[in-house]
Protein backbone atom coordinates (compact mmCIF):
# COMPACT_ATOMS: atom_id res chain seq x y z
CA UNK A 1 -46.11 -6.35 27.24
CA UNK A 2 -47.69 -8.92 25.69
CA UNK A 3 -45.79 -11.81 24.17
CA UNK A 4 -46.22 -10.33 20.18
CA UNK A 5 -44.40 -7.61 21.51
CA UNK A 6 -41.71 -9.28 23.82
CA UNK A 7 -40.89 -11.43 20.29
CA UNK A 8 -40.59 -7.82 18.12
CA UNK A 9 -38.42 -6.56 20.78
CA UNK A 10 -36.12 -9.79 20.91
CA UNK A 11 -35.84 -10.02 17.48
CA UNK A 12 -34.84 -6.06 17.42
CA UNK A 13 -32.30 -6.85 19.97
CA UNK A 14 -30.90 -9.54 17.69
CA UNK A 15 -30.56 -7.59 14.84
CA UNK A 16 -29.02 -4.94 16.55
CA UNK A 17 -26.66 -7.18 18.30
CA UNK A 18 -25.42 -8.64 14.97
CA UNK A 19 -24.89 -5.93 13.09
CA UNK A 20 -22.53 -4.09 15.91
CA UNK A 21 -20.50 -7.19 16.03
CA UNK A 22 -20.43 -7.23 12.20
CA UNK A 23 -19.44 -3.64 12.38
CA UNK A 24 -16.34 -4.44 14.86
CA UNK A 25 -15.07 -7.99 12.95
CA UNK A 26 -15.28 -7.08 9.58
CA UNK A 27 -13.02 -3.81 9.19
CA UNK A 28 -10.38 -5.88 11.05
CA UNK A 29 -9.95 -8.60 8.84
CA UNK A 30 -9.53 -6.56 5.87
CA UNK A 31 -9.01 -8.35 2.84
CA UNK A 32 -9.83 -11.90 4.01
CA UNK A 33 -13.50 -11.10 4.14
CA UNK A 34 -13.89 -8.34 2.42
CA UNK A 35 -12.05 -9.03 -0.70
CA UNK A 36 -9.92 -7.51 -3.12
CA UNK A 37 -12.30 -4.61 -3.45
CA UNK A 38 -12.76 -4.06 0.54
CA UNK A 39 -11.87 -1.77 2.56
CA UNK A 40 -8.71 -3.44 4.30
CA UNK A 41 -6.44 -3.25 0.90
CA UNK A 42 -7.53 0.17 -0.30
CA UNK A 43 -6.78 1.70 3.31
CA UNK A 44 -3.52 -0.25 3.77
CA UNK A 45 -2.42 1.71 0.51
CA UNK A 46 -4.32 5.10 1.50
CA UNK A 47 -2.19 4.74 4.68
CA UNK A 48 1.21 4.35 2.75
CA UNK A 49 1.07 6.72 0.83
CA UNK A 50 0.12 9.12 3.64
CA UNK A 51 2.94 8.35 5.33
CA UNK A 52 5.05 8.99 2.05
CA UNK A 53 3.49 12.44 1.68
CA UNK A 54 4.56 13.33 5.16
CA UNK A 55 7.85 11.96 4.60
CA UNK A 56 7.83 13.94 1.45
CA UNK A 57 7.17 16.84 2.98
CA UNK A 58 9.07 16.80 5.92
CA UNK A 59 12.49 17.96 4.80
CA UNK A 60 15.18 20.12 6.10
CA UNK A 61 13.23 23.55 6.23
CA UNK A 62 10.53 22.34 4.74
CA UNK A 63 11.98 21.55 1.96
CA UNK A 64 10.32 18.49 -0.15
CA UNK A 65 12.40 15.27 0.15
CA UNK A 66 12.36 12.17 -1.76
CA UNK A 67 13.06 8.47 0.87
CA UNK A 68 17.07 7.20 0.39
CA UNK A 69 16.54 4.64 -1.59
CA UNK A 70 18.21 3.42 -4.80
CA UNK A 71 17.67 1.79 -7.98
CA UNK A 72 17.27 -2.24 -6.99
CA UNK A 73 16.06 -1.62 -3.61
CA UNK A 74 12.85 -3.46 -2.78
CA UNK A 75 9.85 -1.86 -1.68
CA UNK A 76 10.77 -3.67 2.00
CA UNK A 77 13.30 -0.17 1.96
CA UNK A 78 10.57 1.83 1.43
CA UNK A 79 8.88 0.61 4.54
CA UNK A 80 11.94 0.32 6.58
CA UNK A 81 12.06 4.40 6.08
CA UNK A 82 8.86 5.07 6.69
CA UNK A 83 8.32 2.62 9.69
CA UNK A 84 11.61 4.15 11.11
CA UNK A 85 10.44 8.62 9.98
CA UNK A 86 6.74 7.62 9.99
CA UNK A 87 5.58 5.32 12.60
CA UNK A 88 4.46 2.70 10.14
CA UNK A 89 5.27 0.16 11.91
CA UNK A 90 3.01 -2.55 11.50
CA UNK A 91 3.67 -4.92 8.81
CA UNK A 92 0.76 -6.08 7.53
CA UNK A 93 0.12 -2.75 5.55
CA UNK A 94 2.46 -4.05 2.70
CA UNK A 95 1.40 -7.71 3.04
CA UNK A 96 -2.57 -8.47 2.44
CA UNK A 97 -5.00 -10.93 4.07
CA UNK A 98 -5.96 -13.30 0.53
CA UNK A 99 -2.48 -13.13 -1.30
CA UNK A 100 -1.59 -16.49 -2.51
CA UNK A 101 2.08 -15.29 -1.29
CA UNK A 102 1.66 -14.55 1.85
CA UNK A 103 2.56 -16.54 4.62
CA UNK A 104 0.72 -18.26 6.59
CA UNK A 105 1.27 -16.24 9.62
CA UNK A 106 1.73 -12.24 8.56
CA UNK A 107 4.52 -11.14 10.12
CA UNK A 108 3.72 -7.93 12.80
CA UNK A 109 6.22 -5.46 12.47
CA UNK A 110 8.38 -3.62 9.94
CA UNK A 111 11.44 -3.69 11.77
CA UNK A 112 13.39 -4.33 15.14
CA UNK A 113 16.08 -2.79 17.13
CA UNK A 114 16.97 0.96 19.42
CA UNK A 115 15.74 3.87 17.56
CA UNK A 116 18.50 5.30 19.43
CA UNK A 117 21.09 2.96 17.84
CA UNK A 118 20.51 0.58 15.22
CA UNK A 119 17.59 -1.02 13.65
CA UNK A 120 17.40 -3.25 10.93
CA UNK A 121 14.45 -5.72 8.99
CA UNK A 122 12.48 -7.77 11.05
CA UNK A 123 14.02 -10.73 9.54
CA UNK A 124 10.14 -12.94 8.98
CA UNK A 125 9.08 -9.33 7.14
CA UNK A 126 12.52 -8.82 5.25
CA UNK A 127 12.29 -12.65 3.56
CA UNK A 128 8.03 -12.89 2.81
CA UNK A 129 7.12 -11.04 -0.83
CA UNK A 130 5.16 -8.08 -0.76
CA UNK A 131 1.75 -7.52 -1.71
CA UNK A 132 2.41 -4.26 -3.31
CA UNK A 133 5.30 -2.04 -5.49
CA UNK A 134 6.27 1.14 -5.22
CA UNK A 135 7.67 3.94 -7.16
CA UNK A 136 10.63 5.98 -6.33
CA UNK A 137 12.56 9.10 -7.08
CA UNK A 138 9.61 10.88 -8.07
CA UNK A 139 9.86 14.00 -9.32
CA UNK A 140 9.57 16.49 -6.40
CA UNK A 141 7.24 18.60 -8.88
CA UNK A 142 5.02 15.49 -10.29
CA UNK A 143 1.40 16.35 -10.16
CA UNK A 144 -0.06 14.59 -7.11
CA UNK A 145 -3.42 13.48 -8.33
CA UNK A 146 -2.05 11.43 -11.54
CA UNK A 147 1.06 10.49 -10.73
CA UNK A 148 1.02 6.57 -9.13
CA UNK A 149 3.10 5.65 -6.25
CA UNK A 150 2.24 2.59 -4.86
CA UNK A 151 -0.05 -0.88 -6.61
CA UNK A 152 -1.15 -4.17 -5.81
CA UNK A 153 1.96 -6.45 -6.63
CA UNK A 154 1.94 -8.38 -10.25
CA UNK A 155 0.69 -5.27 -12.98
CA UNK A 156 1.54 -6.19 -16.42
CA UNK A 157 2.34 -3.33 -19.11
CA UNK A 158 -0.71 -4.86 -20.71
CA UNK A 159 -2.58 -3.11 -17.76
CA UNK A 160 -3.79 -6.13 -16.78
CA UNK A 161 -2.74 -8.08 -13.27
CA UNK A 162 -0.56 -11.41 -13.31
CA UNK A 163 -2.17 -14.75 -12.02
CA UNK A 164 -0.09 -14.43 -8.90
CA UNK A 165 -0.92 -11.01 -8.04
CA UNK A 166 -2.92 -11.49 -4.90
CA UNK A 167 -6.10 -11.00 -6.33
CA UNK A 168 -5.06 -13.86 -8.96
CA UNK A 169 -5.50 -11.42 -12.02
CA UNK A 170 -8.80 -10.29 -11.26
CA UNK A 171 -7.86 -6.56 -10.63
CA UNK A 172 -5.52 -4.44 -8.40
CA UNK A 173 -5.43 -1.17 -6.57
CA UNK A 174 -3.28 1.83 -7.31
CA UNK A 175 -2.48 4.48 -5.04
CA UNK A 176 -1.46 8.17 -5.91
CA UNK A 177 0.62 10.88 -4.32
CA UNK A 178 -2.14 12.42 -3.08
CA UNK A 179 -3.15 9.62 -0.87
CA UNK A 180 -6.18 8.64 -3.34
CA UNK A 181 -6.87 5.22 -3.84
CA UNK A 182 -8.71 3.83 -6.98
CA UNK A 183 -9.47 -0.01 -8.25
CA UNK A 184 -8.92 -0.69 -11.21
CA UNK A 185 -10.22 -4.57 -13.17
CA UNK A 186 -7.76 -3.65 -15.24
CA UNK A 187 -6.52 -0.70 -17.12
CA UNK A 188 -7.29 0.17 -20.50
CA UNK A 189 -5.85 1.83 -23.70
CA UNK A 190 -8.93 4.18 -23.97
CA UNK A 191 -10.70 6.62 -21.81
CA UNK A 192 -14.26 5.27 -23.11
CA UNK A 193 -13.71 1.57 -22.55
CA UNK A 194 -13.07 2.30 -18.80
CA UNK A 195 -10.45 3.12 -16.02
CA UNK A 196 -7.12 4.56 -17.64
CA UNK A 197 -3.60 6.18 -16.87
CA UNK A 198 -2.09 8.80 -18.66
CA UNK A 199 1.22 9.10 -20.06
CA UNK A 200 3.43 11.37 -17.51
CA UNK A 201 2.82 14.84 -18.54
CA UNK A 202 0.40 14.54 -21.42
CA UNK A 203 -3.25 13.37 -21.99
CA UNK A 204 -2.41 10.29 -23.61
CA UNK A 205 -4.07 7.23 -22.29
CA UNK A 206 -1.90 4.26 -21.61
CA UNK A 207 -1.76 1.06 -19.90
CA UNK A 208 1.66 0.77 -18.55
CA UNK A 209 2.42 2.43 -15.19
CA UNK A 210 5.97 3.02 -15.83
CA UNK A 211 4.60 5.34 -18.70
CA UNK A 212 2.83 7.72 -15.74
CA UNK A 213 5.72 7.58 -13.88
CA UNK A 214 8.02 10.48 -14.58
CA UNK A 215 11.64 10.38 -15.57
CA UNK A 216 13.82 9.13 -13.43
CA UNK A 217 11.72 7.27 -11.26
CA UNK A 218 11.89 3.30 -11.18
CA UNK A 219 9.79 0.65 -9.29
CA UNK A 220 10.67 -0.95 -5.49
CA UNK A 221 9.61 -4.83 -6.32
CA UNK A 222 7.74 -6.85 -3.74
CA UNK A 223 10.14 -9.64 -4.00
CA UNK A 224 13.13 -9.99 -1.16
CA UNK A 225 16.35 -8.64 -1.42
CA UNK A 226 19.28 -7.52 0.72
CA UNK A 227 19.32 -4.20 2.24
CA UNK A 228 22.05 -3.28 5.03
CA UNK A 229 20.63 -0.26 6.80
CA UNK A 230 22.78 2.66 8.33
CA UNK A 231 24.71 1.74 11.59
CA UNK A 232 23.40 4.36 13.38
CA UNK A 233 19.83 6.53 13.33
CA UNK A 234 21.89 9.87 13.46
CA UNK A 235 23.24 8.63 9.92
CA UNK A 236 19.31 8.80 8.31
CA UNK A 237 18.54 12.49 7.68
CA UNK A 238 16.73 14.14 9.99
CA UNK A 239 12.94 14.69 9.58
């Protein structure tokens, strides 16, 4: 091999060498690197709302079920049920890599204690502000492609995204009951000027989210607040 060739080949190896540690790093630091639009965020929220849809679904003779939560719960309620029915335990799903809120170390889990006896908050995840909000008491018969249940933290009725929101206002992502996930810079109050909601049960574009929502429902903030979970697991309904 002459050394023309030998410098080909080691510059082949390089390459090859880089991009499978690129391949490896990147999808594991989510949103840090990858940014608002990456794929860390949008499958954090994909992953939610999978687990809510097998919640959902899961009911007493497979019934459809809604989570036990109540108006002026937090979304941390939200993800104590599903950690606790769904396995989705790890913490950083509801807390992103690049939000100016989030603390400096990411707490790892959901929440602590015996699934056979008690379990409660972990107490770091149960005090840091969420990246996202939730919607709750959805209608059981709410169309699953249109219907929003879960966003990036800080959407205004404007349809725009609060300075604080972790992306600092630049956009947010929205997550529907069929799992889909879509960003959106903002949203707008016409079909033709770009991304839009619709108004629960008609074909009327509008920018507020609570507007898609269907009656009833209401929104789990990201902020903190106290939740005393049942003493025992045998008290949660059965799945």
């Amino acid at each position: 091999m002459t050394k023309v060739q030998k410098r080909i080949v080691g510059c082949i190896i390089a390459v090859t060498m880089f991009l499978l540690v690129a391949a490896i790093v990147l999808p594991s630091i989510g949103g840090g690197i990858l940014g608002p639009t990456g794929g860390g965020p949008s499958s954090d929220l994909s992953q939610i709302a999978m687990a809510f849809v097998a919640y959902r679904n899961s009911g007493p003779g497979g019934e459809l079920r809604n989570l036990p939560v109540k108006l002026g719960d937090s979304a941390h309620v939200a993800a104590f049920y599903l950690a606790k029915k769904e396995r989705m335990y790890d913490a950083s799903y509801y807390i992103f890599n690049g939000d100016p809120l989030a603390p400096q170390t990411i707490p790892d889990l959901v929440l602590l204690g015996n699934p056979q006896y008690s379990q409660r908050l972990a107490p770091n995840f149960a005090q840091t502000t969420l990246s996202i909000v939730m919607a709750a008491n959805i209608s059981l018969n709410a169309p699953l492609a249109t219907t929003p249940l879960a966003w990036t933290r800080g959407l205004r009725a404007d349809g725009t995204w609060s300075p604080d929101s972790p992306w600092s206002g630049r956009g947010g992502h929205i997550a529907f009951l069929d799992g889909h996930v879509e960003w959106y810079d903002k949203i707008y109050a016409n079909a033709t000027q770009g991304q839009t909601l619709f108004k629960y049960g008609t074909n009327q574009p509008t920018t507020n989210i609570h507007e898609a929502l269907p009656p009833g429902a209401f929104i789990l903030g990201a902020e903190p607040r106290p939740f005393v979970p049942e003493d025992s697991a045998a008290n949660l309904p059965n799945k």
